[in-house]
N, C-alpha and C. Protein backbone atom coordinates (compact mmCIF):
# COMPACT_ATOMS: atom_id res chain seq x y z
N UNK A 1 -3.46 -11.86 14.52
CA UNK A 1 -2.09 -12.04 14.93
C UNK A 1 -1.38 -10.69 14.90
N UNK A 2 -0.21 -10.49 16.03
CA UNK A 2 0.31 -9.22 15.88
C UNK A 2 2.07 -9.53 15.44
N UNK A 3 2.83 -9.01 14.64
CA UNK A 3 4.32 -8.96 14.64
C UNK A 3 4.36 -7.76 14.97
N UNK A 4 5.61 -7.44 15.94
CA UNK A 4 6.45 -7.02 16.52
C UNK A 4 7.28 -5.96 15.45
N UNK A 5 7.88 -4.75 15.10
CA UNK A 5 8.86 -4.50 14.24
C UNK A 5 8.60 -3.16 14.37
N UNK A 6 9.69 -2.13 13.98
CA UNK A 6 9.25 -1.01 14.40
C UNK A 6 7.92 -0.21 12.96
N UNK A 7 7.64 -0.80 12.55
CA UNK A 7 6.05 -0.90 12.02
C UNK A 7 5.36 -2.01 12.23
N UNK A 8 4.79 -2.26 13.30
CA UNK A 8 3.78 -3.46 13.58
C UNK A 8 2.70 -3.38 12.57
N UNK A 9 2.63 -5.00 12.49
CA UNK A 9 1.71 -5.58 11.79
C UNK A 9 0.41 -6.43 12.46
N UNK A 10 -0.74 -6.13 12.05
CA UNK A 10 -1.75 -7.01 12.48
C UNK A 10 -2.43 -7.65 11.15
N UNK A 11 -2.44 -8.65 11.44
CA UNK A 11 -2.52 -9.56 9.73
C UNK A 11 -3.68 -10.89 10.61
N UNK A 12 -4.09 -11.15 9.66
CA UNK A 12 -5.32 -12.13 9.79
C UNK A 12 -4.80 -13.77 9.24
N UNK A 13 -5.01 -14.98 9.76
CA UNK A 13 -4.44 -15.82 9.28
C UNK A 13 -4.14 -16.15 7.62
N UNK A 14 -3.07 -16.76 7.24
CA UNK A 14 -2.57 -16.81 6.15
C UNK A 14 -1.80 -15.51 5.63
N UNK A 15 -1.67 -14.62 6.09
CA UNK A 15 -1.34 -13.57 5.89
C UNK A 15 0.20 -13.17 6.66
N UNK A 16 0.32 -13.79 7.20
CA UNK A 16 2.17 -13.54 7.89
C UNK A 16 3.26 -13.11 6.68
N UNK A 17 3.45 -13.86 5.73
CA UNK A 17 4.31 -13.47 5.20
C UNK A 17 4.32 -12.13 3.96
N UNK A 18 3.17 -11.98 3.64
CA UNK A 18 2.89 -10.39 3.27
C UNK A 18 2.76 -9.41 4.25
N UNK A 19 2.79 -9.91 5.19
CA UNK A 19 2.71 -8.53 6.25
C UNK A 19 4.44 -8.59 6.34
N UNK A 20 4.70 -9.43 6.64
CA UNK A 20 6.61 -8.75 6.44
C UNK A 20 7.30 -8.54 5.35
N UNK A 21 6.96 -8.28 4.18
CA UNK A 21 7.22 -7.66 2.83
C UNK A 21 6.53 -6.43 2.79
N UNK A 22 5.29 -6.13 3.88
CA UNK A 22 4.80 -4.93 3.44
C UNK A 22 5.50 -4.45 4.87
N UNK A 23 5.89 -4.70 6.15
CA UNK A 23 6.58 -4.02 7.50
C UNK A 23 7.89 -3.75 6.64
N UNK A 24 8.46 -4.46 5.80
CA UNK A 24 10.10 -4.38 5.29
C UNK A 24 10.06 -3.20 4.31
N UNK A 25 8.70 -3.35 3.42
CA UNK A 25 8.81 -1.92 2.60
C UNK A 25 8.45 -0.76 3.24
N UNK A 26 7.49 -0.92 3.97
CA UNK A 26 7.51 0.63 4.77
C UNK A 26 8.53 1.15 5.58
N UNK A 27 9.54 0.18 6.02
CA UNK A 27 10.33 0.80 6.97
C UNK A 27 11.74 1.18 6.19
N UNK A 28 11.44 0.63 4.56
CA UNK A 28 12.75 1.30 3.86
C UNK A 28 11.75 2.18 3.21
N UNK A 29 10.67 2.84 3.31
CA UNK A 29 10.39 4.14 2.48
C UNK A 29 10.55 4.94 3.64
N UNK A 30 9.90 4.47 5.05
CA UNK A 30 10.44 5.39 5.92
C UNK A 30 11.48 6.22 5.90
N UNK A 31 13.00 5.08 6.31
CA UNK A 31 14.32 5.44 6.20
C UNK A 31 14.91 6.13 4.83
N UNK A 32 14.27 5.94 3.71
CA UNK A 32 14.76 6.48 2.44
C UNK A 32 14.39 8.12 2.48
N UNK A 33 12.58 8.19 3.25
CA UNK A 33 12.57 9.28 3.37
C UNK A 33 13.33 10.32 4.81
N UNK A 34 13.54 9.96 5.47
CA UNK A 34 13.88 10.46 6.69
C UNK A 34 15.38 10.77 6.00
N UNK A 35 16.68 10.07 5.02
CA UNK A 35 17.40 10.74 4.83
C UNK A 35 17.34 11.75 3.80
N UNK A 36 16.29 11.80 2.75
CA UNK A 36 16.29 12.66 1.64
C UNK A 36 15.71 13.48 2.32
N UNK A 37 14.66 14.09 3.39
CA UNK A 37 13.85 15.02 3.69
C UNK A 37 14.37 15.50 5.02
N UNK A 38 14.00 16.89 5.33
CA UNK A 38 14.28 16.91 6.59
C UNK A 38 13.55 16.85 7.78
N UNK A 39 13.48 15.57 8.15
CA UNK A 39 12.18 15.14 8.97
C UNK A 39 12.51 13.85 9.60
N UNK A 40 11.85 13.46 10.84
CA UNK A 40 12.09 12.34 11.47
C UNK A 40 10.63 11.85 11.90
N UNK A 41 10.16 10.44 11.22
CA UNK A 41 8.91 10.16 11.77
C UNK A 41 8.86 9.33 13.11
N UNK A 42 7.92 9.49 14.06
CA UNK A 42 7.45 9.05 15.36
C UNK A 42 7.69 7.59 15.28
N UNK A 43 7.94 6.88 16.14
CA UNK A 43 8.18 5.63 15.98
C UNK A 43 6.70 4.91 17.07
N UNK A 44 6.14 4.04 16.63
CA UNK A 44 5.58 3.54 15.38
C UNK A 44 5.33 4.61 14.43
N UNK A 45 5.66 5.11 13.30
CA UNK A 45 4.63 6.04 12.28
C UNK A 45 3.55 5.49 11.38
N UNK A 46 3.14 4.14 12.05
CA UNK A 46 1.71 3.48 11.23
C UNK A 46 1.87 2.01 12.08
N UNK A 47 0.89 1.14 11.90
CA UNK A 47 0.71 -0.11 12.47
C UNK A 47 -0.08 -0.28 10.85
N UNK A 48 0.29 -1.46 10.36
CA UNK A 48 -0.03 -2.22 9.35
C UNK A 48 -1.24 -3.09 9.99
N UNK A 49 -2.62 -2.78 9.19
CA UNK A 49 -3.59 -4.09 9.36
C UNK A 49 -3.82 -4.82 8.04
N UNK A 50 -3.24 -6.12 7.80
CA UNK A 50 -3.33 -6.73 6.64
C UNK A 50 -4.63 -7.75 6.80
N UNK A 51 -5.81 -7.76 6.40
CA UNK A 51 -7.26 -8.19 7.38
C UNK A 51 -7.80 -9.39 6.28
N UNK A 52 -8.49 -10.07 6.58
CA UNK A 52 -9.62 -11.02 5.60
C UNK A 52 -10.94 -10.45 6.02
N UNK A 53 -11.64 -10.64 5.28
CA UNK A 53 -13.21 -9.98 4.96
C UNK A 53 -13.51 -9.65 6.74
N UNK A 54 -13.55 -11.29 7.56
CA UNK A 54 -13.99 -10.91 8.87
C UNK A 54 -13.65 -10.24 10.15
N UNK A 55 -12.32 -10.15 9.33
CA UNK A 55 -11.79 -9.52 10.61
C UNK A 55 -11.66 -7.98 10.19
N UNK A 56 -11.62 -7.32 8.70
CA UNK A 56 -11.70 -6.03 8.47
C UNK A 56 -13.24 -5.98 9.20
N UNK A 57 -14.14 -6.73 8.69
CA UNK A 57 -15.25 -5.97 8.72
C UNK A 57 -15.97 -5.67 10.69
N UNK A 58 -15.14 -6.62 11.43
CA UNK A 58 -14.83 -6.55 13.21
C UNK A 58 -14.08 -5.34 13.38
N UNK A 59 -14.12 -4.31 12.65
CA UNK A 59 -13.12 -3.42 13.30
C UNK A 59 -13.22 -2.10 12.27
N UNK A 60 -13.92 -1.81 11.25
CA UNK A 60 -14.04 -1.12 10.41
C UNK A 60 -15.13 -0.80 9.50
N UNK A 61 -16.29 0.25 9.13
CA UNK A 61 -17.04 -0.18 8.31
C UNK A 61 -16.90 0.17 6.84
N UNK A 62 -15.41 0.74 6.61
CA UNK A 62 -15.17 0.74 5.30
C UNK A 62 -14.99 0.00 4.30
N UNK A 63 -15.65 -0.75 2.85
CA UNK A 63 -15.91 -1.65 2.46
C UNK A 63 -14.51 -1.99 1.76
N UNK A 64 -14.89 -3.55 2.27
CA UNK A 64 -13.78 -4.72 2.45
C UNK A 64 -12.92 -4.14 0.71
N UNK A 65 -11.94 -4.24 1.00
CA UNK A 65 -10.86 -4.42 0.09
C UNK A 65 -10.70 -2.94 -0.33
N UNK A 66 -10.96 -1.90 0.05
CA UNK A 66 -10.12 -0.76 0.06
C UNK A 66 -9.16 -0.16 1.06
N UNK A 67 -8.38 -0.38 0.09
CA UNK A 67 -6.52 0.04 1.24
C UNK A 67 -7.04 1.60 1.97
N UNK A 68 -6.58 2.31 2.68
CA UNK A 68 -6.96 2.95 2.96
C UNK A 68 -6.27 3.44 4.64
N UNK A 69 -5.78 4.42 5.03
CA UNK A 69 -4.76 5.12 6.06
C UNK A 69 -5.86 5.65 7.44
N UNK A 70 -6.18 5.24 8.46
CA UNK A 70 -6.73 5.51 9.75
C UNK A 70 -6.43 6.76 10.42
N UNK A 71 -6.44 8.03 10.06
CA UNK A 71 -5.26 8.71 10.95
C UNK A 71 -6.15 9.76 11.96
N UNK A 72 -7.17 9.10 12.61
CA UNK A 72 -7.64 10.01 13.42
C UNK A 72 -7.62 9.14 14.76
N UNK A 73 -6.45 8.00 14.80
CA UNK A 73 -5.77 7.36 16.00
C UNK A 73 -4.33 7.32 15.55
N UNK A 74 -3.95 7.31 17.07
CA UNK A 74 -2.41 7.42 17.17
C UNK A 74 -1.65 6.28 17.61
N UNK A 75 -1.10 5.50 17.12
CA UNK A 75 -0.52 5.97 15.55
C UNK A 75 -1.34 5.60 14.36
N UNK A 76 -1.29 5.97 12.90
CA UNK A 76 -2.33 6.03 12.42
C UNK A 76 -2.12 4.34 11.54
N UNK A 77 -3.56 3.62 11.69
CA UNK A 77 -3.62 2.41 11.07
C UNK A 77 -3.77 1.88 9.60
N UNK A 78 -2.87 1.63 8.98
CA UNK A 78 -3.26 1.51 7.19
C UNK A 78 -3.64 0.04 7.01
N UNK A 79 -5.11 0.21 6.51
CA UNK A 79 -5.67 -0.65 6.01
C UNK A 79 -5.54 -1.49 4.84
N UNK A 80 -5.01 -2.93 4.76
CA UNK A 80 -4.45 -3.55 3.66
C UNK A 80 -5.70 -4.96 3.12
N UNK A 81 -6.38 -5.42 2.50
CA UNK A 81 -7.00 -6.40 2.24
C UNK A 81 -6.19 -7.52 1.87
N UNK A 82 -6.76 -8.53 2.88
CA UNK A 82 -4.80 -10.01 3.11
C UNK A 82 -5.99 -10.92 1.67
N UNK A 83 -7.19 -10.90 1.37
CA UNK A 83 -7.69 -11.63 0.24
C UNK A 83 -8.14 -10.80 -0.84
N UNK A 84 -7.42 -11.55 -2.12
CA UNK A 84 -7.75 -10.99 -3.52
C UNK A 84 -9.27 -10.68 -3.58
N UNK A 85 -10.10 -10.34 -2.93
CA UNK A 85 -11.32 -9.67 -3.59
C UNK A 85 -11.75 -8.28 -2.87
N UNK A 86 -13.17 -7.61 -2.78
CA UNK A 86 -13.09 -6.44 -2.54
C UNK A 86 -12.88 -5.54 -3.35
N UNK A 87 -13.58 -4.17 -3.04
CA UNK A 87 -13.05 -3.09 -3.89
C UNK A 87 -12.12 -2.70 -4.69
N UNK A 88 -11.10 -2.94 -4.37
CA UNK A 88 -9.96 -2.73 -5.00
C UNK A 88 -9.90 -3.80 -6.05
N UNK A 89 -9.79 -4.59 -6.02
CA UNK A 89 -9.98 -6.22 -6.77
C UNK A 89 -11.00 -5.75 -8.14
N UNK A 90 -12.00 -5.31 -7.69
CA UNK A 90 -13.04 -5.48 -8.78
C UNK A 90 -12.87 -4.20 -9.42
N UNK A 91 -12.37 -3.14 -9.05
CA UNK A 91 -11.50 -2.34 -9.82
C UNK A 91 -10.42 -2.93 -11.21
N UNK A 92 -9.62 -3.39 -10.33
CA UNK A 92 -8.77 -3.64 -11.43
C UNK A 92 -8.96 -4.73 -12.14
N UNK A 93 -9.87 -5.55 -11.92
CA UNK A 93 -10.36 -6.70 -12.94
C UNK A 93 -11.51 -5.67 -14.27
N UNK A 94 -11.71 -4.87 -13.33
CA UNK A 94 -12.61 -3.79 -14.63
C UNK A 94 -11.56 -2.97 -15.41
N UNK A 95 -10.33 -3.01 -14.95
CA UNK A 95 -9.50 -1.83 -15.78
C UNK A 95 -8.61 -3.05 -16.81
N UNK A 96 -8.29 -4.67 -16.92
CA UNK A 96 -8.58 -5.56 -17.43
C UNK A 96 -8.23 -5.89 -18.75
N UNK A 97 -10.30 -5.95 -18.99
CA UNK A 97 -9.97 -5.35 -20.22
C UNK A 97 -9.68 -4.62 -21.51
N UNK A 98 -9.50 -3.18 -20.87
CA UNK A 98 -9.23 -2.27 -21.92
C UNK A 98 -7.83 -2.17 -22.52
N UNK A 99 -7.28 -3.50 -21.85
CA UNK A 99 -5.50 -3.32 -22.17
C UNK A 99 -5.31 -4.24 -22.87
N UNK A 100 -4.59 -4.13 -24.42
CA UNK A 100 -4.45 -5.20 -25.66
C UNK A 100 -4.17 -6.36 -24.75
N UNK A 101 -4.94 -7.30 -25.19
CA UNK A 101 -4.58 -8.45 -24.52
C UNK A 101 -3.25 -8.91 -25.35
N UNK A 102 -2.40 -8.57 -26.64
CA UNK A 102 -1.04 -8.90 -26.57
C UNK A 102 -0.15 -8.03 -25.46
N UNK A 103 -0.44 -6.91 -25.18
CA UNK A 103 0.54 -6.24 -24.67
C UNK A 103 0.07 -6.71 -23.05
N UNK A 104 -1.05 -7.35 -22.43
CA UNK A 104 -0.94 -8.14 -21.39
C UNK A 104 -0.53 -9.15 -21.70
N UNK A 105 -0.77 -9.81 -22.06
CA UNK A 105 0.15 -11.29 -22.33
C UNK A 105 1.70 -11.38 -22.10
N UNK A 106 2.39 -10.62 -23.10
CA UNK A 106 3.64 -10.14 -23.36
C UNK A 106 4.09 -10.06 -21.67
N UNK A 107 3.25 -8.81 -21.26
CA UNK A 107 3.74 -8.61 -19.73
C UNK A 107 3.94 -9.71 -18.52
N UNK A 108 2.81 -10.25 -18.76
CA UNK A 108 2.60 -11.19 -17.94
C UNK A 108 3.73 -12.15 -17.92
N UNK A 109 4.01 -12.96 -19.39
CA UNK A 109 5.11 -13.86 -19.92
C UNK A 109 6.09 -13.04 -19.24
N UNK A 110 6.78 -11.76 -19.26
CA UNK A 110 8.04 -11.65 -19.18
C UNK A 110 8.02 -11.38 -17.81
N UNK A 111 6.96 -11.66 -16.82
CA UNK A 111 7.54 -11.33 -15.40
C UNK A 111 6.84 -12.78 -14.81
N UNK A 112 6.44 -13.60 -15.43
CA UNK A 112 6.04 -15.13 -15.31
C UNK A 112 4.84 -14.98 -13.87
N UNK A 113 3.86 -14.21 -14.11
CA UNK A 113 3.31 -13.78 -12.98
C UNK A 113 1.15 -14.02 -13.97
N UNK A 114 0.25 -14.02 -12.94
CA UNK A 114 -0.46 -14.20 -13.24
C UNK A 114 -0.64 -12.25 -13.10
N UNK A 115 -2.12 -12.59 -13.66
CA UNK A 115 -2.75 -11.34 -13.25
C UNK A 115 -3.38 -10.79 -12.48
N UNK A 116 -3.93 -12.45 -11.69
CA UNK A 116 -4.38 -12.07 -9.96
C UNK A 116 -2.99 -11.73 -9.16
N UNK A 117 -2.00 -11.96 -9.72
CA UNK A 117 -0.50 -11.94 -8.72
C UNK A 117 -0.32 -10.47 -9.03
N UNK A 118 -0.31 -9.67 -9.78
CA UNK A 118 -0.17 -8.52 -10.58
C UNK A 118 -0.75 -7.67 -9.68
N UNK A 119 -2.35 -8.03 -9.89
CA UNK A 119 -3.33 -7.30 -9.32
C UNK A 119 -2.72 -7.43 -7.13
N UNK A 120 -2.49 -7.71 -6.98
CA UNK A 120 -1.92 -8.32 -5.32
C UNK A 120 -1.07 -7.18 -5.22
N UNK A 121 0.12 -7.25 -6.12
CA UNK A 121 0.97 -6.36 -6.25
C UNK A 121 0.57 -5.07 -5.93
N UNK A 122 -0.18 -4.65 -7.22
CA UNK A 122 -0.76 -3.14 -7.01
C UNK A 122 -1.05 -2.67 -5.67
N UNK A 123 -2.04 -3.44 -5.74
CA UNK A 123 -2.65 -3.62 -3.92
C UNK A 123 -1.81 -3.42 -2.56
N UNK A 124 -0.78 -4.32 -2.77
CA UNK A 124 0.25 -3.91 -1.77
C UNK A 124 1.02 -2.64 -1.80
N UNK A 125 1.14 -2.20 -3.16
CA UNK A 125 1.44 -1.34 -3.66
C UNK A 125 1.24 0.11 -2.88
N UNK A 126 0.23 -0.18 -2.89
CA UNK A 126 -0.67 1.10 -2.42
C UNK A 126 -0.67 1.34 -1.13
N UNK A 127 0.17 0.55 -0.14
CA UNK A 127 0.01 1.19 1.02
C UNK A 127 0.80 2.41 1.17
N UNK A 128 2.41 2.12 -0.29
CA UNK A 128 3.05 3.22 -0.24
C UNK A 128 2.83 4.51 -0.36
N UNK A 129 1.58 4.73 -1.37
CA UNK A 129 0.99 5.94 -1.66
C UNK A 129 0.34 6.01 -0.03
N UNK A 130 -0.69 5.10 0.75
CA UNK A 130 -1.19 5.73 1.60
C UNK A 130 -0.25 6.33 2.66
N UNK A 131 0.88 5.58 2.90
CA UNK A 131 2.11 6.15 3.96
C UNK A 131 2.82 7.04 3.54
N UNK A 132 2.47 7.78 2.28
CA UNK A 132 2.89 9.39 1.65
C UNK A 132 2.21 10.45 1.93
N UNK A 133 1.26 9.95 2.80
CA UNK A 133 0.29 10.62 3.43
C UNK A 133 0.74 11.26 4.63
N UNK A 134 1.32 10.14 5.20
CA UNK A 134 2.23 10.00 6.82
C UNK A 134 3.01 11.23 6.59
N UNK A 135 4.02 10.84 5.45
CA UNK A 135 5.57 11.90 4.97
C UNK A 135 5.16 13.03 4.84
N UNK A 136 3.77 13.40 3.90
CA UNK A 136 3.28 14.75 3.82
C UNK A 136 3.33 15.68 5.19
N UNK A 137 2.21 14.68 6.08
CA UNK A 137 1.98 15.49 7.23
C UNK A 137 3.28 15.78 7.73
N UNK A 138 4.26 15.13 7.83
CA UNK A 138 5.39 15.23 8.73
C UNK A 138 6.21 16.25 8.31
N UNK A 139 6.04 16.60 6.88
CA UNK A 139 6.86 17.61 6.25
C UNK A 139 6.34 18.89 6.46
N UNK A 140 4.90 18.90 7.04
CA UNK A 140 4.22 20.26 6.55
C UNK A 140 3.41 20.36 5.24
N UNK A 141 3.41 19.66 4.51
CA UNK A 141 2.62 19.56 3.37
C UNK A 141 1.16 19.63 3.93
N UNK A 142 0.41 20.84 3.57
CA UNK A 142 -1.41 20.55 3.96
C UNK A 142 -2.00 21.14 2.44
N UNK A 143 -1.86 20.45 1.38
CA UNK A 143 -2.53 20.47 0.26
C UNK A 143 -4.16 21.11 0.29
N UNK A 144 -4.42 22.11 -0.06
CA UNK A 144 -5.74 23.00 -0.05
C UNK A 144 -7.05 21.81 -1.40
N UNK A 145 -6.66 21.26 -1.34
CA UNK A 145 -7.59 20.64 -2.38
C UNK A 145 -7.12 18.52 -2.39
N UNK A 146 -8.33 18.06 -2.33
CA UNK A 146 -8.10 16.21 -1.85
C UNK A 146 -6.95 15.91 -2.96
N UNK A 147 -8.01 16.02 -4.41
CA UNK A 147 -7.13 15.63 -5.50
C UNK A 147 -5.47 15.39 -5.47
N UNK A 148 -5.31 16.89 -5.35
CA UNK A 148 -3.81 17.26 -4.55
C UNK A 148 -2.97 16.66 -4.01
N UNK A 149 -3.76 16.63 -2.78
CA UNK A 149 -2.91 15.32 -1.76
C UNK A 149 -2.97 14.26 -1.86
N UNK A 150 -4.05 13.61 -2.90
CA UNK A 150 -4.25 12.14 -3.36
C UNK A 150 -3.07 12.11 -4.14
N UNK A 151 -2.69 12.98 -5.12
CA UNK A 151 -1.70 13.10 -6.02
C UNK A 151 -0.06 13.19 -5.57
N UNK A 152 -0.09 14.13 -4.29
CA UNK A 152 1.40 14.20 -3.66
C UNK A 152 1.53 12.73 -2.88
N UNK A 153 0.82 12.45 -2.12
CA UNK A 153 0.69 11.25 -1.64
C UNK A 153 1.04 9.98 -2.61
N UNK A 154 0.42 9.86 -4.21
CA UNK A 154 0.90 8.70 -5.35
C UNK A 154 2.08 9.07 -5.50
N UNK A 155 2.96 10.05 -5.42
CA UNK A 155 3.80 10.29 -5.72
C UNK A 155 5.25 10.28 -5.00
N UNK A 156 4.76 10.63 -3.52
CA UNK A 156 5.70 9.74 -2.47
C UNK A 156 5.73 7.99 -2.82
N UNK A 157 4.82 7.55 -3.16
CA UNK A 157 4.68 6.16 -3.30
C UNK A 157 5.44 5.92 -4.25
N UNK A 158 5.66 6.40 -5.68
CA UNK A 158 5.76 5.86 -6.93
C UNK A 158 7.43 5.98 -6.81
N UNK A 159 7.79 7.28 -6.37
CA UNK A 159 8.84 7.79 -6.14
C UNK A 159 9.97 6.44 -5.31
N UNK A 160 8.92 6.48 -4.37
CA UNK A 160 10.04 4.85 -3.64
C UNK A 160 10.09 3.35 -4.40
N UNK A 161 8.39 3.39 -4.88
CA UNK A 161 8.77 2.15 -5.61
C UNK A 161 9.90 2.02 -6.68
N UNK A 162 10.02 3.32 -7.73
CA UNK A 162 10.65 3.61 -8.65
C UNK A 162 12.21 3.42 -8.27
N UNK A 163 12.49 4.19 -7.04
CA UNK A 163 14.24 4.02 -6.52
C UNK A 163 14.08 2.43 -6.17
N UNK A 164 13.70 2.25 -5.26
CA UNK A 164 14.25 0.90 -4.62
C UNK A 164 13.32 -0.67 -5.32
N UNK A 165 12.41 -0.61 -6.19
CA UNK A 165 11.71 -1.31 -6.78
C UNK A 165 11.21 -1.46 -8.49
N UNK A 166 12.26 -0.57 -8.86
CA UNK A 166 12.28 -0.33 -10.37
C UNK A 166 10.99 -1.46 -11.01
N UNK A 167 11.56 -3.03 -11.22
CA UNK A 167 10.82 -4.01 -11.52
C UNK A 167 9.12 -3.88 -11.48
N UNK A 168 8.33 -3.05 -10.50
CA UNK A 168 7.17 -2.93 -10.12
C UNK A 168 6.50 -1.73 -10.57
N UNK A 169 7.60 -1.07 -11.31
CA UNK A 169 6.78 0.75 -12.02
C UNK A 169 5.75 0.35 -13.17
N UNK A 170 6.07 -1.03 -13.47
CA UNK A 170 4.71 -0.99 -14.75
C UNK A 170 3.82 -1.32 -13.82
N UNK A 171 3.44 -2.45 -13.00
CA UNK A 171 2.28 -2.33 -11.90
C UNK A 171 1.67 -1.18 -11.71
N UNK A 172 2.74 -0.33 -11.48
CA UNK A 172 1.77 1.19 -10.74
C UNK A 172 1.53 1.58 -12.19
């Protein structure tokens, strides 16, 4: 399925209404950045693919459930996984349990959320870091080392979640 918006979305069934929570957040990190920076991004500046196993794997051979930014097409495509499993998934079910299970608990209780809902979060999370990627290039930023730009890139991300999403900084 495709929506329409000036960040189009291509989302795989069941998936409509996270693709317009993730078109609504990119187009206020967009605009948040376009007034703090001095820069104007291309309109589309990304097409959202929010995918299930079969339809990432019809169109991509990067393994299912890593988010991940397309940018050697124009405009560049960020890859979102629309089902809880996949790479990313089995990541953070491994990072789990090294965290006091009171001080998960606690968390969990006070935002009345599971930990597969948590884990979703992150996930969505992350397209912001990958579309800090977008802001870099647009600024001139060409980081001499990956780490680097993996790092300026989390940091465009964290930076927006933090202003306009306070509630979600323990996620990241």
């Amino acid at each position: 399925h495709l929506r329409y918006s000036s960040i189009p979305a291509y989302f795989s069934d069941g998936a409509e209404r996270r693709s317009l929570g993730l078109q609504a957040g990119l187009e206020s990190m967009r605009d948040l950045y376009e007034r703090a920076l001095p820069v104007r991004l291309t309109r589309p500046a990304v097409v959202v693919a929010l995918l299930a196993t079969k339809d990432w794997q019809r169109v991509t051979t990067t393994p299912y459930g890593l988010p991940f930014i397309e940018t050697r097409v124009s405009p560049p495509i960020l890859f979102i996984p629309a089902e809880a499993e996949g790479v990313a998934y089995v990541s953070l079910g491994a990072r789990k349990s090294p965290i006091p299970k009171d001080d998960l608990d606690l968390y969990l209780d006070a935002t009345g959320k599971s930990f597969r809902e948590i884990s979703r979060e992150y996930v969505d999370a992350t397209a912001f870091r990958e579309f800090g990627h977008i802001l870099m290039q647009a600024y001139g930023i060409a980081p001499r080392s990956r780490w680097f730009g993996e790092f300026l890139a989390g940091y465009f991300g964290y930076a927006f979640v933090a202003e306009t999403m306070p509630d979600r900084k323990r996620v990241l």
